[in-house]
C-alpha atoms as a PDB file:
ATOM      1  CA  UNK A   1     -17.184 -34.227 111.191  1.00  0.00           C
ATOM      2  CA  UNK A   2     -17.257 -36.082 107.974  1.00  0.00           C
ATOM      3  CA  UNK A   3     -15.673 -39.046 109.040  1.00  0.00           C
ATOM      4  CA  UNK A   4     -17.656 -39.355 111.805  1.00  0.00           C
ATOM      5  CA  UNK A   5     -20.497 -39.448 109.893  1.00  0.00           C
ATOM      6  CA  UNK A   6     -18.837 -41.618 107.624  1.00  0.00           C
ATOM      7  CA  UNK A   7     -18.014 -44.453 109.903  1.00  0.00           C
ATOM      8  CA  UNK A   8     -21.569 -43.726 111.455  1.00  0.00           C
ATOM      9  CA  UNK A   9     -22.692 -44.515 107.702  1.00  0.00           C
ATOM     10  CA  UNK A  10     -21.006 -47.802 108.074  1.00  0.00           C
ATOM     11  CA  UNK A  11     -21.776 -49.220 111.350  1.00  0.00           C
ATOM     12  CA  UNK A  12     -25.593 -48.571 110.748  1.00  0.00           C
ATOM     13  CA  UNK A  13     -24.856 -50.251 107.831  1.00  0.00           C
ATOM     14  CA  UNK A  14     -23.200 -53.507 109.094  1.00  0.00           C
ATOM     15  CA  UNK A  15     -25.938 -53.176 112.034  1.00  0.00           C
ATOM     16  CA  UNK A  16     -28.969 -53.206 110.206  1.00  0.00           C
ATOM     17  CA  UNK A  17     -27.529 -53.941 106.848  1.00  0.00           C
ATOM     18  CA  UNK A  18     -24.702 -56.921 106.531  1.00  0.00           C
ATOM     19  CA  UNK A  19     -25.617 -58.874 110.029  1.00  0.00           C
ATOM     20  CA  UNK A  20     -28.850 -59.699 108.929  1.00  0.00           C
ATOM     21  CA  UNK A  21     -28.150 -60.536 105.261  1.00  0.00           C
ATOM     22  CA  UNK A  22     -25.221 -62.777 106.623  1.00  0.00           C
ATOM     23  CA  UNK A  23     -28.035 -64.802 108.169  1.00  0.00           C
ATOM     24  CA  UNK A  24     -30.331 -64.769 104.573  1.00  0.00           C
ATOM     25  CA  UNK A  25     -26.667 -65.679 102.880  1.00  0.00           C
ATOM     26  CA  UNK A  26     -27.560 -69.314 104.007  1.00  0.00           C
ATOM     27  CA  UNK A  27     -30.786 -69.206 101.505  1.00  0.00           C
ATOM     28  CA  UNK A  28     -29.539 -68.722  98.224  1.00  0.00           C
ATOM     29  CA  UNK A  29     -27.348 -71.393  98.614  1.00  0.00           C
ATOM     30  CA  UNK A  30     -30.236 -73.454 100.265  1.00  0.00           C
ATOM     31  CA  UNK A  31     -32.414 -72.451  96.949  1.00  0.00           C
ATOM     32  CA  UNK A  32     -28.899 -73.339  94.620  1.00  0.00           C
ATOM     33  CA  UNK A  33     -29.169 -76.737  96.542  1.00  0.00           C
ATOM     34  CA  UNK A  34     -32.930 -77.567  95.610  1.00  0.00           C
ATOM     35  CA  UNK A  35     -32.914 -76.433  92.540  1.00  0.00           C
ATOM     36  CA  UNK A  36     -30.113 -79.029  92.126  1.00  0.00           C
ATOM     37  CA  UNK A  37     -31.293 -82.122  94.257  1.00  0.00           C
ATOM     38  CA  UNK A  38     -34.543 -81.433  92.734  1.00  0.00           C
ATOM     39  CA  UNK A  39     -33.479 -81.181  88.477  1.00  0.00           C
ATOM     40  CA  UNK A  40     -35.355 -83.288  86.868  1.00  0.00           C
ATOM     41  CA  UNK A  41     -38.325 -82.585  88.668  1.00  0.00           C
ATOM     42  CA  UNK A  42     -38.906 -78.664  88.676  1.00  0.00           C
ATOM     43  CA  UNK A  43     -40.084 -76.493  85.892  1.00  0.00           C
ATOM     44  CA  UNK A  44     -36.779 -75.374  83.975  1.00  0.00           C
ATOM     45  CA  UNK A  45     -38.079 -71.878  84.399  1.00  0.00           C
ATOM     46  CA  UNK A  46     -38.659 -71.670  87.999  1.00  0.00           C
ATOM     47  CA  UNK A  47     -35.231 -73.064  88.172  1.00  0.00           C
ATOM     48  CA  UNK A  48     -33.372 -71.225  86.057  1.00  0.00           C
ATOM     49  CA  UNK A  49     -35.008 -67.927  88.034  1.00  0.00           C
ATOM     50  CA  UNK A  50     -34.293 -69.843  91.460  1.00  0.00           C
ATOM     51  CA  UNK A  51     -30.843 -69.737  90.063  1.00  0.00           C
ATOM     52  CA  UNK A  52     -31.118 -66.594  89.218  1.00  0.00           C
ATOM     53  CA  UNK A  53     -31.562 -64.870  92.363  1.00  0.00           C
ATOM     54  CA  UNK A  54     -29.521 -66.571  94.294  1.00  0.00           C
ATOM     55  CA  UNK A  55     -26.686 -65.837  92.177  1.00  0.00           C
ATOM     56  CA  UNK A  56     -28.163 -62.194  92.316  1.00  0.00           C
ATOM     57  CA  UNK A  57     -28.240 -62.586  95.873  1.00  0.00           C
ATOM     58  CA  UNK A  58     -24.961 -63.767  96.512  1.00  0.00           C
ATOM     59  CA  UNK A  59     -23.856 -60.863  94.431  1.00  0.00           C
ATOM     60  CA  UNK A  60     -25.421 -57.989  96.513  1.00  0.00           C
ATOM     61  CA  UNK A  61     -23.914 -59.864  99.580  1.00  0.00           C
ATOM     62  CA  UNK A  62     -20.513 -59.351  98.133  1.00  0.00           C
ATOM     63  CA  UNK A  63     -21.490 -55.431  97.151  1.00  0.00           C
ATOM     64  CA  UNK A  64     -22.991 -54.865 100.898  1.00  0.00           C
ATOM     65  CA  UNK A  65     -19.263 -56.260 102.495  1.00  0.00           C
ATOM     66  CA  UNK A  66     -17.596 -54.098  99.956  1.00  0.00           C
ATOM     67  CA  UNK A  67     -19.766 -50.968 101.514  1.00  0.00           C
ATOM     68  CA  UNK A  68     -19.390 -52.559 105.482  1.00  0.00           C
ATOM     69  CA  UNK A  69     -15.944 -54.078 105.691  1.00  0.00           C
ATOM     70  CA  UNK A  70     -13.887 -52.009 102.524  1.00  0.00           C
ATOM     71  CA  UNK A  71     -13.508 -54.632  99.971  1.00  0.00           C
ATOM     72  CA  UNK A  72     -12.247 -53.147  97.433  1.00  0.00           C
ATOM     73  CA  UNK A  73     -14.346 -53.319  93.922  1.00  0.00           C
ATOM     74  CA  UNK A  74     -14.684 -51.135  90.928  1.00  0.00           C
ATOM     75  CA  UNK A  75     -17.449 -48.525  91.360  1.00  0.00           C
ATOM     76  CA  UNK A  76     -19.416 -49.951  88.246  1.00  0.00           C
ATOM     77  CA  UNK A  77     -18.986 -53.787  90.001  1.00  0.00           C
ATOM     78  CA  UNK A  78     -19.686 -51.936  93.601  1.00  0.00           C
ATOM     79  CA  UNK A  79     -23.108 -50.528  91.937  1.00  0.00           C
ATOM     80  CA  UNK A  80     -24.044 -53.708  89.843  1.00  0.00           C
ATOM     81  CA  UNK A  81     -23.515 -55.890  92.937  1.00  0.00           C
ATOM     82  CA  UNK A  82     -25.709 -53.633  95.439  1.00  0.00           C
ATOM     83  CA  UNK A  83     -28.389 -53.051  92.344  1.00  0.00           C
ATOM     84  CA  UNK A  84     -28.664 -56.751  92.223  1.00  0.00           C
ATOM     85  CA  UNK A  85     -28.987 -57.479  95.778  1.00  0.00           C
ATOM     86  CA  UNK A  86     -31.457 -54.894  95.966  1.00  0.00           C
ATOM     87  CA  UNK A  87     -33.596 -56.636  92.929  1.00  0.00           C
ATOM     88  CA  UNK A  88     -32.892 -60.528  95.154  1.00  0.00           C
ATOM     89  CA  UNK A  89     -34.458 -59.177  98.390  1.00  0.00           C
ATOM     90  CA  UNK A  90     -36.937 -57.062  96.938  1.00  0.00           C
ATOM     91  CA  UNK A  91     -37.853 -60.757  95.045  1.00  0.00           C
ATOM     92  CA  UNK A  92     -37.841 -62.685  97.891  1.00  0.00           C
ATOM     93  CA  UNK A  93     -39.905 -60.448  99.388  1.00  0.00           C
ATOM     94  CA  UNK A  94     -42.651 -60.002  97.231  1.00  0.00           C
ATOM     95  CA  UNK A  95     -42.649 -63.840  96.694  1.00  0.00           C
ATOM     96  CA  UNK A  96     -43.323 -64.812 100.091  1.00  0.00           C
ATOM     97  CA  UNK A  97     -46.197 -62.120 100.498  1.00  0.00           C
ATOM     98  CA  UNK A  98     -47.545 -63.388  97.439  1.00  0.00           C
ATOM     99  CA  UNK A  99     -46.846 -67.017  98.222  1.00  0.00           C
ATOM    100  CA  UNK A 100     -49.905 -69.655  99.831  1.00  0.00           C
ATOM    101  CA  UNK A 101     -47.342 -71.700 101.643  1.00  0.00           C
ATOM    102  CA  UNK A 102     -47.568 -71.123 105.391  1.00  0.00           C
ATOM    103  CA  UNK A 103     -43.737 -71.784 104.974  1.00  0.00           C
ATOM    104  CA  UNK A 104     -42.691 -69.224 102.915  1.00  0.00           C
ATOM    105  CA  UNK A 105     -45.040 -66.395 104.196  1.00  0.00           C
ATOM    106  CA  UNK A 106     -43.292 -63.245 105.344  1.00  0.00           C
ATOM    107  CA  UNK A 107     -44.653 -61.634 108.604  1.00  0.00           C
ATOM    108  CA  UNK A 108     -43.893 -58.331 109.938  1.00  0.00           C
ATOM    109  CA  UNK A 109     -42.280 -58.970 113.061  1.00  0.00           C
ATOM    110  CA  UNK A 110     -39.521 -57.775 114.819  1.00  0.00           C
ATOM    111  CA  UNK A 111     -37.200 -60.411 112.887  1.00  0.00           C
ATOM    112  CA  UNK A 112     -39.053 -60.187 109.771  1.00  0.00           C
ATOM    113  CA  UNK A 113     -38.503 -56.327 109.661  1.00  0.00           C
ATOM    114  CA  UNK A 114     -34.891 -57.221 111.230  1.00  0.00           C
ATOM    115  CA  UNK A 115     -34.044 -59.369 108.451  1.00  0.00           C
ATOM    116  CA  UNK A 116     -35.697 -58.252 105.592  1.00  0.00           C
ATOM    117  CA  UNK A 117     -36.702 -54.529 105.481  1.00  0.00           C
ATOM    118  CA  UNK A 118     -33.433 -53.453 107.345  1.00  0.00           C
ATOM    119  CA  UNK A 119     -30.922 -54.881 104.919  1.00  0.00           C
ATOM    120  CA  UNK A 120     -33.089 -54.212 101.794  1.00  0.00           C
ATOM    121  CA  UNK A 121     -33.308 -50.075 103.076  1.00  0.00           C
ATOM    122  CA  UNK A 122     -29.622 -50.408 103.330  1.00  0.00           C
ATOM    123  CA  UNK A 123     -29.443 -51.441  99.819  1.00  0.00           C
ATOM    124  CA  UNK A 124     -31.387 -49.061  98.727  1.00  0.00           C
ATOM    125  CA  UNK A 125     -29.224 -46.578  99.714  1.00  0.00           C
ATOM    126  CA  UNK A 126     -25.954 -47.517  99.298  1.00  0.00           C
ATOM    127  CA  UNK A 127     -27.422 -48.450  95.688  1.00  0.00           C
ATOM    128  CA  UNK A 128     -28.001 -44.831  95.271  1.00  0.00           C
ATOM    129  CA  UNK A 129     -25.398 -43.944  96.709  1.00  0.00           C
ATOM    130  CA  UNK A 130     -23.120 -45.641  94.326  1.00  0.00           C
ATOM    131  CA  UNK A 131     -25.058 -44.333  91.585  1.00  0.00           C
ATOM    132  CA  UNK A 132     -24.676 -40.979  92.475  1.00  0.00           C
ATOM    133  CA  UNK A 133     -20.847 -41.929  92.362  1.00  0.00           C
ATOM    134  CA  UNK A 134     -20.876 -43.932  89.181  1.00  0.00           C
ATOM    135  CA  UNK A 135     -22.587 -41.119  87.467  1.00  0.00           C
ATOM    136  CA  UNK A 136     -20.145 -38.687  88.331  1.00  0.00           C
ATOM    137  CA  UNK A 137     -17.509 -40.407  88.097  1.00  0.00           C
ATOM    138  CA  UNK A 138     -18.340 -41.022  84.500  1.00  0.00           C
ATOM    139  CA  UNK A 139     -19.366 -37.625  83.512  1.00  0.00           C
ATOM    140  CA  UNK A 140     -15.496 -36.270  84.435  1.00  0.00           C
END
């Protein structure tokens, strides 16, 4: 019965967690592209923090996969790469509810829940999850 539930565990997980954050894979490295192209004109700042969640981003893509598809990574690099993913999304979230552009406005539609909410719940808890692990690993 465990293993079921197990392997349940993980397909939900590649369902509603790593599909979706495949597709939002393509905007940190859209985001590492401006900031580039666009240098000398940005706010160092705002750049460096652009920056700084996409690398953050690409991070928590790499944790999810290790969850989904068994990469193998330490537990402390398993945690720190789902804990940062989980800080990205919950970023890119809050700055497009909070943002004026039409463009970058989040709506809560079946894709916006799709590709947003479902992959950031998934972090969530395969970031406490990991914890949970960490901690008692660390406590033997």
């Amino acid at each position: 019965m465990h293993h079921f539930l197990a392997s349940l565990l993980i397909g939900l997980s590649t369902v509603f967690g790593w599909a979706p954050a495949t597709i939002l894979l393509i905007m940190p490295f859209i985001g590492i592209y401006t900031g580039l192209v666009y240098f000398n004109e940005m706010d160092m700042a705002r750049l460096f923090g652009l920056c700084l969640i996409a690398i953050m981003a690409i991070a928590g893509y790499l944790g999810l996969t290790s969850v989904c598809w068994g990469l193998k990574l330490a537990p402390k690099a398993k945690f720190l790469c789902l804990l940062s993913g989980t800080i990205a999304l919950s970023s890119a979230i809050v700055i497009g509810q909070m943002s004026d552009n039409a463009s970058l406005h989040l709506s809560y539609s079946i894709e916006g829940i799709y590709l947003l909410i479902c992959p950031l719940l998934i972090l969530i808890f395969h970031t406490i999850i990991e914890c949970k692990k960490f901690i008692g690993q660390k406590g033997r």
